[in-house]
Each structure stands twice: as structure tokens, then as C-alpha cells.
N, C-alpha and C. Protein backbone atom coordinates (compact mmCIF):
# COMPACT_ATOMS: atom_id res chain seq x y z
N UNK A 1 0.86 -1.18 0.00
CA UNK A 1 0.00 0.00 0.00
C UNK A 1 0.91 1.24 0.00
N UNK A 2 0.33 2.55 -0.59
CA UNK A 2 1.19 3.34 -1.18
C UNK A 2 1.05 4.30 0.01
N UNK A 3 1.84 5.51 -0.18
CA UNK A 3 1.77 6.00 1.57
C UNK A 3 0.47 6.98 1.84
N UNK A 4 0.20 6.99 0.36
CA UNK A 4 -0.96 8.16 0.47
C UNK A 4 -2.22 7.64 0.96
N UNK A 5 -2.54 6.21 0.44
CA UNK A 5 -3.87 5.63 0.61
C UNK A 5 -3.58 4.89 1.99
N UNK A 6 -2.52 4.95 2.89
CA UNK A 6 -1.95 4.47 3.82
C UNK A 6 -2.50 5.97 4.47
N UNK A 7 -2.40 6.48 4.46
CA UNK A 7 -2.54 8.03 5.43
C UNK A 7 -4.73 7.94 5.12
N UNK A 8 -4.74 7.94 4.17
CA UNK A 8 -6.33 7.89 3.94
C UNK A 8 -7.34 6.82 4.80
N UNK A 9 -6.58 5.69 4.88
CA UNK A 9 -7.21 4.51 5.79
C UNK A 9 -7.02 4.80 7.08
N UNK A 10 -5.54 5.70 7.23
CA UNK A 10 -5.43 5.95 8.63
C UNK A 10 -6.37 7.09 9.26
N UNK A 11 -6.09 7.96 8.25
CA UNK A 11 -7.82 8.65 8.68
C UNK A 11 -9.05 8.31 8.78
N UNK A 12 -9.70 7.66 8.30
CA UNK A 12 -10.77 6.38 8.62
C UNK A 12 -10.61 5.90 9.50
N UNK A 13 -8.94 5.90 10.70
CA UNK A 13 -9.24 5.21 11.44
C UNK A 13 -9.26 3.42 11.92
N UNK A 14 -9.13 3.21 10.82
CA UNK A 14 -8.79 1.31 10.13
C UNK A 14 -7.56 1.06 10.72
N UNK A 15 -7.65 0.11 11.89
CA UNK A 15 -6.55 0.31 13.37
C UNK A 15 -5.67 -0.92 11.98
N UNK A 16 -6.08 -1.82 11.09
CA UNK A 16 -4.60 -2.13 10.23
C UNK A 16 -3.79 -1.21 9.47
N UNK A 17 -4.64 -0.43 9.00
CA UNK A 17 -3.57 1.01 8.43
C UNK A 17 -2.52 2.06 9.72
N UNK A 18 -3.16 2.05 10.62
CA UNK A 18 -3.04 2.36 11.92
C UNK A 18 -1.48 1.77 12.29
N UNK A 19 -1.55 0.46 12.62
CA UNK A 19 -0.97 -0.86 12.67
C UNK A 19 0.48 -0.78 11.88
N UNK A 20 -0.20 -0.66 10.49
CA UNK A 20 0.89 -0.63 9.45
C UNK A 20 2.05 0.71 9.54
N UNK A 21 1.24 2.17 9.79
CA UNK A 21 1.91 3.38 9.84
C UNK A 21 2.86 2.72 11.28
N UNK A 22 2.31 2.36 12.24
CA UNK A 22 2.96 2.32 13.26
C UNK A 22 4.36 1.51 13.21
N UNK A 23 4.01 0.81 12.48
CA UNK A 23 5.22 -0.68 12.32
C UNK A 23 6.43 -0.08 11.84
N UNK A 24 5.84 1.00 10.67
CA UNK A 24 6.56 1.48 9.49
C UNK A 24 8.01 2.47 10.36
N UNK A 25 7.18 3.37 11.34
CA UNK A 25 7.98 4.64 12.10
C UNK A 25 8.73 4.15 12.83
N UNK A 26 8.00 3.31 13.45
CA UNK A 26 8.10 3.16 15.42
C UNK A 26 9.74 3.24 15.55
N UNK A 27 10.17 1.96 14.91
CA UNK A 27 12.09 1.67 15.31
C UNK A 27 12.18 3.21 15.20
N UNK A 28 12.21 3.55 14.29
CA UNK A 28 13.20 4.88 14.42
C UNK A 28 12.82 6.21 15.28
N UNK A 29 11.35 6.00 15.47
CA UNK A 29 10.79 6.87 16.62
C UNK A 29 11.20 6.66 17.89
N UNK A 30 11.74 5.38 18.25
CA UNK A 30 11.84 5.19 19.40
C UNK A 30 13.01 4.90 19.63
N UNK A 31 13.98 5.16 19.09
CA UNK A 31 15.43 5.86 19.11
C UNK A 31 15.57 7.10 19.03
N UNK A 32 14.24 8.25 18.10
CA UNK A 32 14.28 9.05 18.86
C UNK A 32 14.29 9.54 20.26
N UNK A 33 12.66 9.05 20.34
CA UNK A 33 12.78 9.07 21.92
C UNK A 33 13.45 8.64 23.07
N UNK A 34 14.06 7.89 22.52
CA UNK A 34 15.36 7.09 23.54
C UNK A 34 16.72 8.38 23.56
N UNK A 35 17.06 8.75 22.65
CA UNK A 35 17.74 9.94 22.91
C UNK A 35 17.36 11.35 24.02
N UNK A 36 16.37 10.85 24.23
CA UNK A 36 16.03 12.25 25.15
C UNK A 36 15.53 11.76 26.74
N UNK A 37 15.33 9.99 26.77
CA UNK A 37 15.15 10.02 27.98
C UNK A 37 16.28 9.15 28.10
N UNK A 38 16.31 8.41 29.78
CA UNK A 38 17.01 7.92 30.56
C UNK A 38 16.90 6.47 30.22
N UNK A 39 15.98 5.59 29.88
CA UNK A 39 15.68 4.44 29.79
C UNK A 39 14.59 3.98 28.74
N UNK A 40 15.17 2.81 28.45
CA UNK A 40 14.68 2.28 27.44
C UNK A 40 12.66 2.28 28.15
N UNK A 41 11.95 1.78 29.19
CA UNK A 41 11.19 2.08 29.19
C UNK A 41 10.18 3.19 29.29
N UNK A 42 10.96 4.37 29.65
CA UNK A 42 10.09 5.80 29.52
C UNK A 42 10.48 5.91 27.48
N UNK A 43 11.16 5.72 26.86
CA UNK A 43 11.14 6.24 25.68
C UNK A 43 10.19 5.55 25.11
N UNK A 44 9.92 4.20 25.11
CA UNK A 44 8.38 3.17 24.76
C UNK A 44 7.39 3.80 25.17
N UNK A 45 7.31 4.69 26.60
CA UNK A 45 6.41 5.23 26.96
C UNK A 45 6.47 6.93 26.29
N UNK A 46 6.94 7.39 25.78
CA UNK A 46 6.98 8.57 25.21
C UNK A 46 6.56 8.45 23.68
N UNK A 47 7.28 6.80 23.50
CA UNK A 47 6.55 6.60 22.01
C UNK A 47 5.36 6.44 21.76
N UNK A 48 4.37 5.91 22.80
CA UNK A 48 3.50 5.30 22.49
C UNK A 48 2.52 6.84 23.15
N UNK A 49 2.80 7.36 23.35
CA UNK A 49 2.44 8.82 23.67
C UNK A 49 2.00 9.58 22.46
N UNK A 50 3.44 9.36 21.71
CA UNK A 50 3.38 10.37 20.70
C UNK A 50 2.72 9.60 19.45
N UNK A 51 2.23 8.29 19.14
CA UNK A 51 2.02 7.81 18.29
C UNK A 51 -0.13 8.54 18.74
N UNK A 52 0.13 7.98 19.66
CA UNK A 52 -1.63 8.96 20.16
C UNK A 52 -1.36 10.10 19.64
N UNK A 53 -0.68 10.72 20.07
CA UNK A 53 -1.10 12.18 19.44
C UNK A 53 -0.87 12.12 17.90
N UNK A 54 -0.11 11.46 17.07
CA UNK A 54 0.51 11.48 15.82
C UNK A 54 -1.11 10.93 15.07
N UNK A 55 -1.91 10.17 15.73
CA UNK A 55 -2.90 9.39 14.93
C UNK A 55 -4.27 10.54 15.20
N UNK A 56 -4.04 10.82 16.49
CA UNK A 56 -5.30 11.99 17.04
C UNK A 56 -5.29 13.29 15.84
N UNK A 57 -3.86 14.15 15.38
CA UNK A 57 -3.67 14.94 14.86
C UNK A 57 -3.33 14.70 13.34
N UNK A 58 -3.30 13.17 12.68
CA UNK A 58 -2.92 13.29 11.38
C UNK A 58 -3.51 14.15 10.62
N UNK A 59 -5.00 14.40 10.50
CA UNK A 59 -5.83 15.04 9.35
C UNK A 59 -5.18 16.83 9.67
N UNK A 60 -4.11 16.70 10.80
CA UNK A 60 -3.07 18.28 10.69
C UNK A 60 -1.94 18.10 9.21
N UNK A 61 -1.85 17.09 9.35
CA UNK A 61 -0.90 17.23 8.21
C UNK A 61 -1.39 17.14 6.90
N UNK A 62 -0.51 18.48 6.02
CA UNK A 62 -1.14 18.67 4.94
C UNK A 62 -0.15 18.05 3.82
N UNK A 63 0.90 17.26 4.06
CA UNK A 63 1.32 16.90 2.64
C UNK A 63 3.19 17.55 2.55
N UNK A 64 3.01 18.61 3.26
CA UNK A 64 4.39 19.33 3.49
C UNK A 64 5.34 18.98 3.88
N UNK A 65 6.19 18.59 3.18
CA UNK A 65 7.17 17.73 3.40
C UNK A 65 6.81 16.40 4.05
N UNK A 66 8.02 15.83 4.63
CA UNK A 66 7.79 13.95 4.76
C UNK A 66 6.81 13.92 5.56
N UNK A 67 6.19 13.16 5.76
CA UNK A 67 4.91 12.46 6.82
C UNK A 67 6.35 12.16 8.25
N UNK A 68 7.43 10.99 8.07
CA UNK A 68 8.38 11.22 8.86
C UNK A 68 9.04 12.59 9.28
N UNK A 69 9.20 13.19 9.06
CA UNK A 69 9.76 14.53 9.53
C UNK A 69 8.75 15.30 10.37
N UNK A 70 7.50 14.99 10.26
CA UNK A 70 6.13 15.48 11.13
C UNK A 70 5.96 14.83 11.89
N UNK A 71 6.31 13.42 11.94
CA UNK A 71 6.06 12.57 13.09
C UNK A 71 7.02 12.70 14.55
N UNK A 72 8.13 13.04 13.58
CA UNK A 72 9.56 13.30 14.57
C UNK A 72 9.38 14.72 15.51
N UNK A 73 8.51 15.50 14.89
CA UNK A 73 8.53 16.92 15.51
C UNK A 73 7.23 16.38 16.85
N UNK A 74 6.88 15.65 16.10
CA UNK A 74 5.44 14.95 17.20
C UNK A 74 6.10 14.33 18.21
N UNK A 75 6.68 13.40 18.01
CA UNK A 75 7.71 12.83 18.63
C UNK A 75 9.07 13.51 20.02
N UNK A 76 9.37 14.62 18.98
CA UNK A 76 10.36 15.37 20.06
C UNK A 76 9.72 15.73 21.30
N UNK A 77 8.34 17.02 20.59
CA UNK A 77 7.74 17.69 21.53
C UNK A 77 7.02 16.78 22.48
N UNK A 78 6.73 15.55 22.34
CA UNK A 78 6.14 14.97 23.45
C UNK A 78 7.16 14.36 24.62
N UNK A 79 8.30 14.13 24.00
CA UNK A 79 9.54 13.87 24.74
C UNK A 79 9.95 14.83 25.86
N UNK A 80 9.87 16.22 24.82
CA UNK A 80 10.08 17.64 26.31
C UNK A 80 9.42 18.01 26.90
N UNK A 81 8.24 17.02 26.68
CA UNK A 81 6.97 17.55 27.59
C UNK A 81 7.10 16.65 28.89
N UNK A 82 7.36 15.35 28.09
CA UNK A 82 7.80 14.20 29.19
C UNK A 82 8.72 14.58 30.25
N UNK A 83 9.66 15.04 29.64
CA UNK A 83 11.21 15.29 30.55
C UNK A 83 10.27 16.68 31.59
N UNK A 84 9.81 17.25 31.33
CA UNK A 84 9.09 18.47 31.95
C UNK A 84 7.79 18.39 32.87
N UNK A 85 7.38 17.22 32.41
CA UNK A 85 6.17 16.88 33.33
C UNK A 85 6.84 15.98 34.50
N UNK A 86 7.48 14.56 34.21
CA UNK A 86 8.46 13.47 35.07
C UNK A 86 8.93 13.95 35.73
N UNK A 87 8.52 13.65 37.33
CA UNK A 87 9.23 14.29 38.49
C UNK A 87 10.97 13.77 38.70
N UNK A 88 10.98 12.44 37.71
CA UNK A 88 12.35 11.78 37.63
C UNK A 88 13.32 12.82 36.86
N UNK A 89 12.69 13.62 36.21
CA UNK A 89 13.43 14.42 35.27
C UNK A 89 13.34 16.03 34.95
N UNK A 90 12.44 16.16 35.97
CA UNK A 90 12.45 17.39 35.98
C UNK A 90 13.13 18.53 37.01
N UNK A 91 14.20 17.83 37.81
CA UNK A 91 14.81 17.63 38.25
C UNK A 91 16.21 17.91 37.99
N UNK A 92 16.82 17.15 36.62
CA UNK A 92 17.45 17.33 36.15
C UNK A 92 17.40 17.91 34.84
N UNK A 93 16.38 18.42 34.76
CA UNK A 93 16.05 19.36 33.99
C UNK A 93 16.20 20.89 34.16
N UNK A 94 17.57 20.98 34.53
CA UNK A 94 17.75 22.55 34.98
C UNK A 94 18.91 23.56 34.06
N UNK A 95 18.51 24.22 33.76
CA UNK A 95 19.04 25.68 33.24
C UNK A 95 20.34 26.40 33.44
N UNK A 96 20.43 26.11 34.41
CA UNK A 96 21.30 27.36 35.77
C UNK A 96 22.30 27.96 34.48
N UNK A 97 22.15 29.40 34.51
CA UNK A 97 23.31 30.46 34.00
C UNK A 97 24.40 30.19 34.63
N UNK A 98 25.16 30.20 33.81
CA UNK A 98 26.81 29.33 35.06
C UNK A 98 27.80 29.96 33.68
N UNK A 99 29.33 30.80 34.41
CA UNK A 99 30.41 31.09 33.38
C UNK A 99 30.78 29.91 32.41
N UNK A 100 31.42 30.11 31.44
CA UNK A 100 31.46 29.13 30.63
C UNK A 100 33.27 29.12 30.71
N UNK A 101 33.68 28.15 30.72
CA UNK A 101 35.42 27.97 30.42
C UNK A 101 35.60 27.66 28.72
N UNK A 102 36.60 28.66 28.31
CA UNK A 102 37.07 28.50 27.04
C UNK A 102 37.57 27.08 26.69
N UNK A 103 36.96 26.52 25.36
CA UNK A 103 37.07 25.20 24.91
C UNK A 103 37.64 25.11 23.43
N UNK A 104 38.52 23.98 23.75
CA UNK A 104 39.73 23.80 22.65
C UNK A 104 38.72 23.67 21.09
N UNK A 105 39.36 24.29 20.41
CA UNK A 105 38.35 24.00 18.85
C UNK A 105 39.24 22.38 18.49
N UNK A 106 40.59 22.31 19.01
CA UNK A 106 40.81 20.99 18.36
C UNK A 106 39.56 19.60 18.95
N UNK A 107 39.55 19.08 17.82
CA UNK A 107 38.78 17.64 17.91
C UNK A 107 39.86 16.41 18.21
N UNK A 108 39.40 15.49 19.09
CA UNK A 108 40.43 15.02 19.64
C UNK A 108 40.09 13.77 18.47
N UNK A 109 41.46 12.98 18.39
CA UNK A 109 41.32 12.24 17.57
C UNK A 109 41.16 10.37 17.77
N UNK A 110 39.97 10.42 17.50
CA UNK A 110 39.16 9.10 18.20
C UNK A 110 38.94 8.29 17.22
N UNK A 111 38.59 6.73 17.34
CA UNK A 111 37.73 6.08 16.79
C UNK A 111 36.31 6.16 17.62
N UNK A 112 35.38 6.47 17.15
CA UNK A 112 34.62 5.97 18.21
C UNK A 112 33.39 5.60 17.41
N UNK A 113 32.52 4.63 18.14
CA UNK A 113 31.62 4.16 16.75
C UNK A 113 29.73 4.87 17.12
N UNK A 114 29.61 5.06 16.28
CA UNK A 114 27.97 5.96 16.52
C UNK A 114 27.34 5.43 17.56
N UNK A 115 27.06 4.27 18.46
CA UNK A 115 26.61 3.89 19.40
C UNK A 115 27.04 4.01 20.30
N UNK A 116 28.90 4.22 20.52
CA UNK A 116 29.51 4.82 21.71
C UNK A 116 28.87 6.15 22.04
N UNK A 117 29.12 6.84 20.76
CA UNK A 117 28.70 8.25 20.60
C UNK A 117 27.41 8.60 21.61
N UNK A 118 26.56 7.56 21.07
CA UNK A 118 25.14 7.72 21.69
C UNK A 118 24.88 7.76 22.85
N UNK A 119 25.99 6.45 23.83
CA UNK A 119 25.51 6.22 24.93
C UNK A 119 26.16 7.47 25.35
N UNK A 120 27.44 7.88 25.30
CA UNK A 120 27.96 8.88 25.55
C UNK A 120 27.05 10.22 26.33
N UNK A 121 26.16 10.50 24.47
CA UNK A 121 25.86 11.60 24.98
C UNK A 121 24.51 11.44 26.08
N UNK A 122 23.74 10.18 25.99
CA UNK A 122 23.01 10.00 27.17
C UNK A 122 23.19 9.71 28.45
N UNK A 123 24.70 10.13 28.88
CA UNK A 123 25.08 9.66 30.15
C UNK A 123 24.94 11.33 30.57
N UNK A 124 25.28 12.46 29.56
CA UNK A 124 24.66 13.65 30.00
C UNK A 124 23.65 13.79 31.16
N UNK A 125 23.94 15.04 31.95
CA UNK A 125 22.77 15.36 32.48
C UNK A 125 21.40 15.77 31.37
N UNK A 126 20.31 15.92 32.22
CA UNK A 126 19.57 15.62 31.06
C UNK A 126 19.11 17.29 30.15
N UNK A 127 19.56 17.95 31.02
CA UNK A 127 19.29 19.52 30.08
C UNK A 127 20.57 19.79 29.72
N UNK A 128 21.29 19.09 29.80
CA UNK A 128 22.83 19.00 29.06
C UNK A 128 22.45 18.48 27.14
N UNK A 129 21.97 17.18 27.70
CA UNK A 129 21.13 16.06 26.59
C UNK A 129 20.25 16.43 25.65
N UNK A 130 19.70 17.18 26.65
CA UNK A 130 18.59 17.83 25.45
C UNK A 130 18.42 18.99 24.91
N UNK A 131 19.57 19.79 25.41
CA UNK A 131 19.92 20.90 24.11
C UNK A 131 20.71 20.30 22.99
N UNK A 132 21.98 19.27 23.62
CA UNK A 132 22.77 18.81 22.81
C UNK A 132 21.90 18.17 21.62
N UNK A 133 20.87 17.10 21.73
CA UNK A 133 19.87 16.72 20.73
C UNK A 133 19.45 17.23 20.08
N UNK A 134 18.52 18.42 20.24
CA UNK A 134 18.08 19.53 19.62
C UNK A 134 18.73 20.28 18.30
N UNK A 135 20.35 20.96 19.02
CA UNK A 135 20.82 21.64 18.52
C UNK A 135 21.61 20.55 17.64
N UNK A 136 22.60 20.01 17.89
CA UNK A 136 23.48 18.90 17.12
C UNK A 136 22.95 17.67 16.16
N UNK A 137 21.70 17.42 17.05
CA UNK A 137 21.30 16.06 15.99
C UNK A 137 20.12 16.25 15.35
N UNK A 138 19.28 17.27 15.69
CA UNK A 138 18.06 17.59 15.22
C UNK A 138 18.31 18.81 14.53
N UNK A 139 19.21 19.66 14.55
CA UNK A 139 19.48 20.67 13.72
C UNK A 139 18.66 21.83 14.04
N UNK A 140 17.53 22.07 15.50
CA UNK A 140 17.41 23.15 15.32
C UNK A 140 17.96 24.16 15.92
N UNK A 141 17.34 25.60 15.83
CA UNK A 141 18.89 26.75 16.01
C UNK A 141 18.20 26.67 17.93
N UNK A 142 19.14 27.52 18.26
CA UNK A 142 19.22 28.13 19.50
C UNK A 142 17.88 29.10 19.96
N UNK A 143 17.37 30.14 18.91
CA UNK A 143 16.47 30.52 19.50
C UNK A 143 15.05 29.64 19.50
N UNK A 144 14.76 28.49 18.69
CA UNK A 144 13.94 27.67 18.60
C UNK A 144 13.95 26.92 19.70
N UNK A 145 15.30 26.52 20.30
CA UNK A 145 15.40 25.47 21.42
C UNK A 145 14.83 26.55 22.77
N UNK A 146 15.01 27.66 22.92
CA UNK A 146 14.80 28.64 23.66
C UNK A 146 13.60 28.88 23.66
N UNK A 147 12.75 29.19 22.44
CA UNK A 147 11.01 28.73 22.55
C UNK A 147 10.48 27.53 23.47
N UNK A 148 11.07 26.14 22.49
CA UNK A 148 10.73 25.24 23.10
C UNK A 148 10.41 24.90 24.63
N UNK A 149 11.76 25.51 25.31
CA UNK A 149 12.03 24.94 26.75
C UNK A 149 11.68 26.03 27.51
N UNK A 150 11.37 27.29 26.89
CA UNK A 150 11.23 28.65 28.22
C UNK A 150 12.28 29.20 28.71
N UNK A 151 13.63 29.06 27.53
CA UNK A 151 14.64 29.30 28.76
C UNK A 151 15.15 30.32 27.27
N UNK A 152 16.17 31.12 27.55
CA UNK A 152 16.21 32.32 27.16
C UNK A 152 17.95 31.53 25.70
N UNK A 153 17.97 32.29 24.97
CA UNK A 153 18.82 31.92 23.98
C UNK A 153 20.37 31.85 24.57
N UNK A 154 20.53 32.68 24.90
CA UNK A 154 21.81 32.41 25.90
C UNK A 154 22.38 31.39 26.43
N UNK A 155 21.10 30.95 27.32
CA UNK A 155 20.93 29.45 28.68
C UNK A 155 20.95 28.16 27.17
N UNK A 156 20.61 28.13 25.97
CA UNK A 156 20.46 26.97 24.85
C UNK A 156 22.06 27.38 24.74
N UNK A 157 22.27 28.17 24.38
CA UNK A 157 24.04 28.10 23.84
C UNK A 157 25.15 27.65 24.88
N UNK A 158 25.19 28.27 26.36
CA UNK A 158 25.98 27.80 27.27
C UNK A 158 25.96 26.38 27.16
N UNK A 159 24.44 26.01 27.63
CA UNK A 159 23.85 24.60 27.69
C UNK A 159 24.67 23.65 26.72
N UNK A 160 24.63 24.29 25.18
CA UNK A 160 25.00 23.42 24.62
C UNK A 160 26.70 23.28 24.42
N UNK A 161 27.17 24.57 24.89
CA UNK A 161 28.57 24.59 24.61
C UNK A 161 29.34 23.89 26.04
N UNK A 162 28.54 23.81 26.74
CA UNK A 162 28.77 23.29 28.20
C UNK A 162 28.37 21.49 28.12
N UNK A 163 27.59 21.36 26.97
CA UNK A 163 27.66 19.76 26.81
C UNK A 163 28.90 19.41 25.71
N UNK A 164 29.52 20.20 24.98
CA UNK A 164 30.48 19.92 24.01
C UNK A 164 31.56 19.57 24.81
N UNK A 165 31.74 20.69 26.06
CA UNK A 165 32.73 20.71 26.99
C UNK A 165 32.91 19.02 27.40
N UNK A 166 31.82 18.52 28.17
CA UNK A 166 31.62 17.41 28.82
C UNK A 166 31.97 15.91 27.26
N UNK A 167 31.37 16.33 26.78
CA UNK A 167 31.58 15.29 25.99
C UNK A 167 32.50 15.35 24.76
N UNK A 168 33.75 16.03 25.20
CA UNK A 168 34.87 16.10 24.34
C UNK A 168 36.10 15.71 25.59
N UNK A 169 35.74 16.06 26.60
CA UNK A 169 36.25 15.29 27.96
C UNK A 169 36.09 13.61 28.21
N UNK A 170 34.82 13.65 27.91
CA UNK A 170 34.71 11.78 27.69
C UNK A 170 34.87 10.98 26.57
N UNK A 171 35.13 11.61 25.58
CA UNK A 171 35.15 11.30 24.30
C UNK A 171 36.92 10.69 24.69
N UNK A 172 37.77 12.09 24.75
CA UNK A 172 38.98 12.15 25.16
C UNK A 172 39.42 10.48 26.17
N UNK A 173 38.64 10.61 27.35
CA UNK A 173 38.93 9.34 28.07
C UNK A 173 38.34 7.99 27.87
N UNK A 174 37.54 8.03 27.11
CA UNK A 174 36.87 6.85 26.47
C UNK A 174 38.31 6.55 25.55
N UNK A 175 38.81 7.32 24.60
CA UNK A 175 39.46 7.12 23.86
C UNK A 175 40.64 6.33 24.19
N UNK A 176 41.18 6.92 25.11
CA UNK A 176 42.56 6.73 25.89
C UNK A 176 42.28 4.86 26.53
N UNK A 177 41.00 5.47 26.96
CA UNK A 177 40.90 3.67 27.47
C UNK A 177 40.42 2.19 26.73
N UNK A 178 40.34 2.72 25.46
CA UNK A 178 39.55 2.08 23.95
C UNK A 178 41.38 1.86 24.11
N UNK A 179 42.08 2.73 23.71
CA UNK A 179 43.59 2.12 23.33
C UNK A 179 44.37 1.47 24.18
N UNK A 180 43.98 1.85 25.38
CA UNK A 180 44.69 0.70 26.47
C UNK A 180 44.10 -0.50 27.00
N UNK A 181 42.76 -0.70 26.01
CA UNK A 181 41.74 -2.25 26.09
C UNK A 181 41.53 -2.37 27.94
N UNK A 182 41.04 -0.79 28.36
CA UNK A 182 40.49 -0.69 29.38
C UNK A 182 38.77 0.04 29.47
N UNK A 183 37.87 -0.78 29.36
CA UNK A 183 36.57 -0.37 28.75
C UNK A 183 35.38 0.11 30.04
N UNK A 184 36.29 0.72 31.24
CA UNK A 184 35.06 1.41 31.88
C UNK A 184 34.46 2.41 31.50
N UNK A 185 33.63 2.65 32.93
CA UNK A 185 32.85 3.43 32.54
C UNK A 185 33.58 5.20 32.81
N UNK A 186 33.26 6.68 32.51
CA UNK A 186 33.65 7.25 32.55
C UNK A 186 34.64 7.58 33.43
């Protein structure tokens, strides 16, 4: 079935078209959402969040660009709503204006493989995490992330230059201990 008459059944409502859209996203939705929380079971639970709202709100989408790229924005925002509502995470969901220490532009020179990368950056605190996501892997700018979260354009840039800090520090000692076939943790 083609994606259009796939979106048409899903508007009808026909829980196999339903079914099918869901099958189609989910993996990669829920590596989204796994990027922004702590555990593999709140991101199932953020997915299955956002797939409600994604099926409640389809007849919003008009065709504009990918059906995936709308799902993902569905997807994010229910994630920062999560991290913002979760008393587990809201918590570590903090802001604080704090000086910033000047950081080396050199890139240190690593192997490291995209899943190191990942866990990496989810060992972040989590408003460390989720500017870094935003801005670095989701591509949007600073004053958008600053809409998003309520926090002022400034607090998105420290935030995020203050997670580069951290994770060019672990990158660095991950590295060192990848070459001496010593594989703890930070």
C-alpha cells in the first residue's frame, strides 16, 4: 500500500492502516525518543504517547514535506513535555546560568563508533542532553530550542557549549581507554 492511501485509511481510522503506519515509524521513533530520555522504558512510553497524538492529529498534516519529519517533531515535543512533566526528570532538567570555560576547537582524535557516541551523549545530564539533541542532531537553532524549553537563547548556547565541553572530555577518556583495552565506565 502506497503511503498516500496508507494516510487515507489511517484517517478512517482502520486500526490495520493504523498498525501498518505504526510498524513502518516506530524503530526509528523510538530511538528518537530514547535519545532524550534515561531508559529504554520511559522512551516506549513517550513513544507510544506520541504515536496517540501522531494518529489523534494526522488530518493536521497537509502533505508538506515527509509524513516522517512530522512525526519526529510529534515525537520530540512529546519527549520535552515528558522530561518536563516526570518528576524523575524534571529535576534534572535545569538551566542554571553558570560562566562558561574556554574550549579547545581541536577535535580530539578518536575512533569511536555511533553507538559509543550515543551512549555517551546519554550519560549527560539531562538539560545537558537535550539541548545537545536539539541543537546537534536535530538541527534546530538556538532561539527555537529557547522557545521550546522557556529558557532564554543564551541558557540553549551555554547549555549546549557546556555539553560539548563534557563530551569532548569523555570522548577524550573513552578514547585513551579504547587504546589501552580498558573499557570502563567514565
Amino acid at each position: 500500500m502506497d503511503l498516500d492511501t496508507l494516510l487515507k485509511e489511517c484517517l478512517k481510522r482502520k486500526p490495520e492502516a493504523q498498525k501498518t503506519l505504526y510498524g513502518h515509524f516506530a524503530p526509528l521513533m523510538l530511538a528518537v525518543c530514547f535519545r532524550y530520555t534515561k531508559s529504554l522504558s520511559d522512551a516506549e512510553e513517550v513513544l507510544q504517547e506520541g504515536f496517540i497524538k501522531v494518529f489523534s492529529r494526522l488530518h493536521q498534516f497537509k502533505g508538506e514535506g515527509e509524513l516522517g519529519g512530522w512525526i519526529r517533531k510529534i515525537m520530540i515535543t512529546t519527549a520535552l513535555n515528558f522530561l518536563k512533566t516526570n518528576q524523575k526528570y524534571r529535576y534534572d532538567l535545569s538551566f542554571d546560568e553558570m560562566p562558561l570555560h574556554l574550549v579547545s576547537t581541536e577535535n580530539p582524535e578518536v575512533n569511536l563508533h555511533a553507538k559509543e557516541l550515543a551512549e555517551l551523549i546519554r550519560q549527560l545530564p539531562t538539560g545537558f542532553q537535550t539541548i545537545f539533541n536539539l541543537h546537534a542532531v536535530e538541527g534546530y537553532k538556538h532561539a527555537e530550542i529557547a522557545s521550546m524549553l522557556g529558557i532564554s537563547e543564551g541558557t540553549s548556547r551555554s547549555q549546549y557549549a557546556r555539553a560539548r565541553i563534557i563530551l569532548t572530555e569523555w570522548i577524550e577518556k573513552f578514547s585513551l581507554k579504547k587504546q589501552s583495552g580498558h573499557y570502563g565506565t567514565k
